[in-house]
C-alpha atoms as a PDB file:
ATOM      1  CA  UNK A   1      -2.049   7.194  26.416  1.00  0.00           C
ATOM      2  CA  UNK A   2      -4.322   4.018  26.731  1.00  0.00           C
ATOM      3  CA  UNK A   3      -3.253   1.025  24.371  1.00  0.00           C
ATOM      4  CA  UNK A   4      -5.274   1.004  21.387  1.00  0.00           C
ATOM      5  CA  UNK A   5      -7.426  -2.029  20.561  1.00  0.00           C
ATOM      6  CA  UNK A   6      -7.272  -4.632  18.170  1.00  0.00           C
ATOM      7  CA  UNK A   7     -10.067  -2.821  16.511  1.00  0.00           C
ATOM      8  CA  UNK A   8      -8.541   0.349  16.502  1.00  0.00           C
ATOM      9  CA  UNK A   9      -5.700  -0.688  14.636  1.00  0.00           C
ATOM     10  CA  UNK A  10      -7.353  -2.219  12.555  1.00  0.00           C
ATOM     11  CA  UNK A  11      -9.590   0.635  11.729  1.00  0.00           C
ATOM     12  CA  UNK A  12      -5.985   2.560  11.217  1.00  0.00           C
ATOM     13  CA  UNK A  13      -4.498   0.598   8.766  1.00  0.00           C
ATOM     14  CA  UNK A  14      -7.884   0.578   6.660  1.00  0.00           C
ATOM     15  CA  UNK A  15      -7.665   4.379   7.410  1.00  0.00           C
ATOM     16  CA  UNK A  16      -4.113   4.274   5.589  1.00  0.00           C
ATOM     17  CA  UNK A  17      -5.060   2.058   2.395  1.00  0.00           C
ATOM     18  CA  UNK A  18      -8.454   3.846   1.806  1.00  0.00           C
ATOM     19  CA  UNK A  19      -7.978   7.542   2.826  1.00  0.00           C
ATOM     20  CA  UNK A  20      -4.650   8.180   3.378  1.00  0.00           C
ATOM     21  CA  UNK A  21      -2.667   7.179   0.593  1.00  0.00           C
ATOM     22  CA  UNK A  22      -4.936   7.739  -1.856  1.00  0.00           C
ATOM     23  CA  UNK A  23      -5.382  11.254  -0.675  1.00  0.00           C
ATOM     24  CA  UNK A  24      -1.536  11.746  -0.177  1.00  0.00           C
ATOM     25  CA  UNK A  25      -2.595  13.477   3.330  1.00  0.00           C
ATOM     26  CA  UNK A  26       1.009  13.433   4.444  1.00  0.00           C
ATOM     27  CA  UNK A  27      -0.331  14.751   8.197  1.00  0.00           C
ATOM     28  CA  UNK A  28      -2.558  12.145   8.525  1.00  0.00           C
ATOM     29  CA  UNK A  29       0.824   9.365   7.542  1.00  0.00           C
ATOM     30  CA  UNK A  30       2.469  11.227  10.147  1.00  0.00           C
ATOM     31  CA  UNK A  31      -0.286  10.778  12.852  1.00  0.00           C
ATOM     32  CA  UNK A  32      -0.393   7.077  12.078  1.00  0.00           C
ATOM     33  CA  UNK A  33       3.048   6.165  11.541  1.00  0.00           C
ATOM     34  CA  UNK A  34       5.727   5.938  13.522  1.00  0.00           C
ATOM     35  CA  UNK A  35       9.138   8.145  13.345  1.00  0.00           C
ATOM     36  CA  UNK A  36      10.726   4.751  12.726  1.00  0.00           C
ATOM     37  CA  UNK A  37       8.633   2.731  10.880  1.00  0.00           C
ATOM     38  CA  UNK A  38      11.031  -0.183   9.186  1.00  0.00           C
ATOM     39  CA  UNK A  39       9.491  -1.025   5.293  1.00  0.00           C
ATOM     40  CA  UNK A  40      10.649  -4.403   4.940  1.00  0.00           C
ATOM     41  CA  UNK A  41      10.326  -4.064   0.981  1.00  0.00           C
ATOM     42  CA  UNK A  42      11.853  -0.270   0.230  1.00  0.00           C
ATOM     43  CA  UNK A  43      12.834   0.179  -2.667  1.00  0.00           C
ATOM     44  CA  UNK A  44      16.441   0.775  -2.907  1.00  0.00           C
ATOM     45  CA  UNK A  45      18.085   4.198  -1.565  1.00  0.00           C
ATOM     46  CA  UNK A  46      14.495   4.910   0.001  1.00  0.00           C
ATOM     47  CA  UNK A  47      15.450   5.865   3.348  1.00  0.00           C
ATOM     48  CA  UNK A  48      13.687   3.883   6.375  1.00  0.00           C
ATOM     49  CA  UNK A  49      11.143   5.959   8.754  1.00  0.00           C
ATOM     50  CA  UNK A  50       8.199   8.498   8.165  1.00  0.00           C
ATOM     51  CA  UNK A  51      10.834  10.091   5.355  1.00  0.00           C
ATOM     52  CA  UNK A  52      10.754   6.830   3.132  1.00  0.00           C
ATOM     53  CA  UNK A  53       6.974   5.988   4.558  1.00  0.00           C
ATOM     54  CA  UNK A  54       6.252   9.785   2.885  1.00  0.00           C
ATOM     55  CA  UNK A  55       8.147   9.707  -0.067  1.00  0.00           C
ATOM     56  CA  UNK A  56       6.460   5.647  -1.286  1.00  0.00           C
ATOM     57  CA  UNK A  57       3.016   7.678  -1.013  1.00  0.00           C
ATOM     58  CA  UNK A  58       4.501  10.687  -2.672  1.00  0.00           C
ATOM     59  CA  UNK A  59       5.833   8.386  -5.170  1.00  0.00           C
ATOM     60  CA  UNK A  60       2.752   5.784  -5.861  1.00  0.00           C
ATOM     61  CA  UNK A  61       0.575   9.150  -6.601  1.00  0.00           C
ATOM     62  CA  UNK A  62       2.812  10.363  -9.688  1.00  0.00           C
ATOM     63  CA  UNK A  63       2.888   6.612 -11.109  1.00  0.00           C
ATOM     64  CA  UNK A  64      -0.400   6.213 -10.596  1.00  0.00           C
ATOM     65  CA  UNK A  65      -3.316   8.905 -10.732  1.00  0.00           C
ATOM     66  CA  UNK A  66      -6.989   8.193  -9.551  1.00  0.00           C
ATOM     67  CA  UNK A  67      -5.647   5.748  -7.352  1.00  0.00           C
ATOM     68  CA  UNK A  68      -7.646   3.675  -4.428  1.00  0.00           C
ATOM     69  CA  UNK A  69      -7.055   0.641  -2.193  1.00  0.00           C
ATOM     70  CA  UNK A  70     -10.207  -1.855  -2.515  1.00  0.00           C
ATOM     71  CA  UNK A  71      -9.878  -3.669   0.819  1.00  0.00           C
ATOM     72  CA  UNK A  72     -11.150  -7.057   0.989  1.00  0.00           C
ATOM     73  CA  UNK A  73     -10.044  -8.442   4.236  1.00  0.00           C
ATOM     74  CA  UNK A  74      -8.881  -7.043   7.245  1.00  0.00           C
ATOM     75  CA  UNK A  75      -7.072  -9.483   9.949  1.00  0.00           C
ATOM     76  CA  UNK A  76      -5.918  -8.339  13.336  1.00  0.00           C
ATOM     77  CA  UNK A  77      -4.111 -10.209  16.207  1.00  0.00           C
ATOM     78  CA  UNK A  78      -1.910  -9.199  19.198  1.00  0.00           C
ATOM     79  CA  UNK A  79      -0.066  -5.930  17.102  1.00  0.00           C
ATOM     80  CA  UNK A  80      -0.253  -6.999  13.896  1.00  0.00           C
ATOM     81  CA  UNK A  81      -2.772  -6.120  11.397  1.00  0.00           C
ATOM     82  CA  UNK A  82      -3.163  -7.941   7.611  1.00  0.00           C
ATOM     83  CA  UNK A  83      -4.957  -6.043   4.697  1.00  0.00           C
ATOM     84  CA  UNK A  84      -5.746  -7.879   1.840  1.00  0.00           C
ATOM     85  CA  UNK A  85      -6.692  -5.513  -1.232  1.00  0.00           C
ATOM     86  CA  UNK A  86      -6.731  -4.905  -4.646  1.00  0.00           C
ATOM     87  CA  UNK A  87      -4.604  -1.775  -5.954  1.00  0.00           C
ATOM     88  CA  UNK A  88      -6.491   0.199  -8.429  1.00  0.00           C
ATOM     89  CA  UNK A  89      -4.997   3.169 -10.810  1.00  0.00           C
ATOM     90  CA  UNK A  90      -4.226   4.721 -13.867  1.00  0.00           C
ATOM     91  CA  UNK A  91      -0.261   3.994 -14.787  1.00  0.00           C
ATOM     92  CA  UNK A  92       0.552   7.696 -15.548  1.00  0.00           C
ATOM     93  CA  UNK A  93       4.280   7.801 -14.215  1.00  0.00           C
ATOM     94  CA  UNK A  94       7.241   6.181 -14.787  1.00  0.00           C
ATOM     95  CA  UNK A  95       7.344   2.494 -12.974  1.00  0.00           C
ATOM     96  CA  UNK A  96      10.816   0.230 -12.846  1.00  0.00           C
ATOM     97  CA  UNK A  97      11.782   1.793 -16.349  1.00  0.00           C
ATOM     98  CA  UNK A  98       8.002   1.761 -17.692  1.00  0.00           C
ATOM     99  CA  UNK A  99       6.937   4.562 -19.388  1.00  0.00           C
ATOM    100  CA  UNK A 100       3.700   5.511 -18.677  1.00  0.00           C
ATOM    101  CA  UNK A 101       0.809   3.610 -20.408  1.00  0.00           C
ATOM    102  CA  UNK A 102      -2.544   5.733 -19.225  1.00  0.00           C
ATOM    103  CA  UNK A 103      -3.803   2.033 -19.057  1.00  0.00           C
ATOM    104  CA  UNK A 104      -5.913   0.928 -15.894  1.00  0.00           C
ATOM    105  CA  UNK A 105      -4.231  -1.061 -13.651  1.00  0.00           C
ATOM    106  CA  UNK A 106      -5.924  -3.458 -10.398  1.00  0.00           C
ATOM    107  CA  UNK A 107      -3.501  -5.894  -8.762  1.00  0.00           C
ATOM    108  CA  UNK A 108      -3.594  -7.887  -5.548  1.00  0.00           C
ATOM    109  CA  UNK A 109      -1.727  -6.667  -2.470  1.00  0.00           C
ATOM    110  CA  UNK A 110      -1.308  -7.725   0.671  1.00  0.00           C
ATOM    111  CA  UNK A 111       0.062  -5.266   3.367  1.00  0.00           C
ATOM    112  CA  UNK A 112       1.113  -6.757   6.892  1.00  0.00           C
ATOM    113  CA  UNK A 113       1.872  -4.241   9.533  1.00  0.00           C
ATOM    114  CA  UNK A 114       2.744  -4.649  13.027  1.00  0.00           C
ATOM    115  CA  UNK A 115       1.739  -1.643  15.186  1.00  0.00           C
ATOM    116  CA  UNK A 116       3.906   0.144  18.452  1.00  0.00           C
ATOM    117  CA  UNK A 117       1.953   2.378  20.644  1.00  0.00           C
ATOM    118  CA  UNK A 118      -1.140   2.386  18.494  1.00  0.00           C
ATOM    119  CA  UNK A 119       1.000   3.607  15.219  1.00  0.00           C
ATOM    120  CA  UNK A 120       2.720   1.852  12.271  1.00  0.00           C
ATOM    121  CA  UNK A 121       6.239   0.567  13.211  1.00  0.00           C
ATOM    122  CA  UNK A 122       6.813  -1.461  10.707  1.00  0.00           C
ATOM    123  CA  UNK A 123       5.495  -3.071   7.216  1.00  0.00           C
ATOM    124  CA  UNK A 124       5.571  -6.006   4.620  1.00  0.00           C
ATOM    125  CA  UNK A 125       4.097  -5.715   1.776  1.00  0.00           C
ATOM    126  CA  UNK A 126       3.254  -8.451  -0.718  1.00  0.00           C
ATOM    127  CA  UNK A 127       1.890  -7.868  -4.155  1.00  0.00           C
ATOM    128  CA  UNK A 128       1.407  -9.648  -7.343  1.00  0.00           C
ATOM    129  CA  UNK A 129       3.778  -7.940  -9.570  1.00  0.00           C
ATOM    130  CA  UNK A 130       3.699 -10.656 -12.584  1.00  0.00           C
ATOM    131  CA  UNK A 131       0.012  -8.964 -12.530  1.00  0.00           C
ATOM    132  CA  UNK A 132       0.830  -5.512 -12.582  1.00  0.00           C
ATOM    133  CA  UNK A 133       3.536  -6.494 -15.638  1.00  0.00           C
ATOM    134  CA  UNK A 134       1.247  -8.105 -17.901  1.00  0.00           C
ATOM    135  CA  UNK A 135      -1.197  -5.144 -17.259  1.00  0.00           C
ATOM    136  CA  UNK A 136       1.217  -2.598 -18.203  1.00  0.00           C
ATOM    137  CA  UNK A 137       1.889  -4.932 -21.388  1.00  0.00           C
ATOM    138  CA  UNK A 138       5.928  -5.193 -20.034  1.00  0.00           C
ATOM    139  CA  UNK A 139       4.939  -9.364 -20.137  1.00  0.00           C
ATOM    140  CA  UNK A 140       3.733 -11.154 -22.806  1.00  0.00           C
ATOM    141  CA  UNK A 141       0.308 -12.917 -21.598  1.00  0.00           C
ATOM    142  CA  UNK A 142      -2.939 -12.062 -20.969  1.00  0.00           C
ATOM    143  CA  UNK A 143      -3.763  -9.081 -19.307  1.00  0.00           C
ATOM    144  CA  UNK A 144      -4.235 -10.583 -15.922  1.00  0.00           C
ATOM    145  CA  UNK A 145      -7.327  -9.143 -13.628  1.00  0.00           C
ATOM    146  CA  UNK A 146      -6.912  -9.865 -10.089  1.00  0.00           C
ATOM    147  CA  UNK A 147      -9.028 -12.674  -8.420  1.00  0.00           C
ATOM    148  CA  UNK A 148     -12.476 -12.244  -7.007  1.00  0.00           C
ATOM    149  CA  UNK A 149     -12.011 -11.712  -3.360  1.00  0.00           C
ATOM    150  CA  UNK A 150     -12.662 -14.619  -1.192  1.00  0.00           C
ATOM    151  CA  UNK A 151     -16.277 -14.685   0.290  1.00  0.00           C
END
């Protein structure tokens, strides 16, 4: 198998944020993933590899329906790909101990993945929870939108 290019893995992690996840297409995770992906932010007792990689989708679609990535920056070098995006939903699941609020939700998130053999091997991701909170109404403050992307 040839290496894939910057571009392509770039195109793949887009692919994941904007199609895949949204759609829960557990196939299409499994194409781009690796059998041993390590999440470097699981949540606790989520088991490492495609399993955990499946389940966080699995899970993100019951807490939050109508879901979608808005991607506002895609960064590539060497293996390593950086998506900077906005999380949009509607918070229709239970979340930390949240009940659900039907309220629209948009937070910042940054995912950082570093590819193997032209799949996901592993992933950091970096969101703005205090957001997300104040959103749900679980902080006092105003209901924080995210910022305008840069550009």
């Amino acid at each position: 198998m040839a290496a894939a290019s910057l571009e392509d893995l770039k195109a793949t992690a887009r692919r994941t944020w904007e199609e895949i996840f949204p759609a829960c297409d557990v196939e299409a995770l499994a194409e781009v993933t690796a059998d041993d992906i390590i999440e470097h932010g699981a949540r606790p007792g989520e088991p490492q590899g495609l399993e955990g990689a499946t389940r966080t989708m699995l899970w993100l679609s019951r807490v939050f329906t109508d879901q979608r990535w808005e991607i506002h920056r895609v960064i590539g070098e060497a293996d390593t790909v950086v998506i900077h995006a906005t999380h949009h939903g509607r918070h229709t699941g239970e979340l930390m101990g949240i009940s659900p609020t039907n309220r629209e939700v948009a937070y910042p998130y940054v995912h950082i993945v570093r590819f193997r053999d032209g799949k996901m091997a592993e992933h950091w991701g970096v969101r703005d929870d205090m957001a997300l909170m104040r959103q749900l109404g679980a902080l006092p403050g105003p209901h924080a939108r995210p910022p305008a992307p840069v550009g």
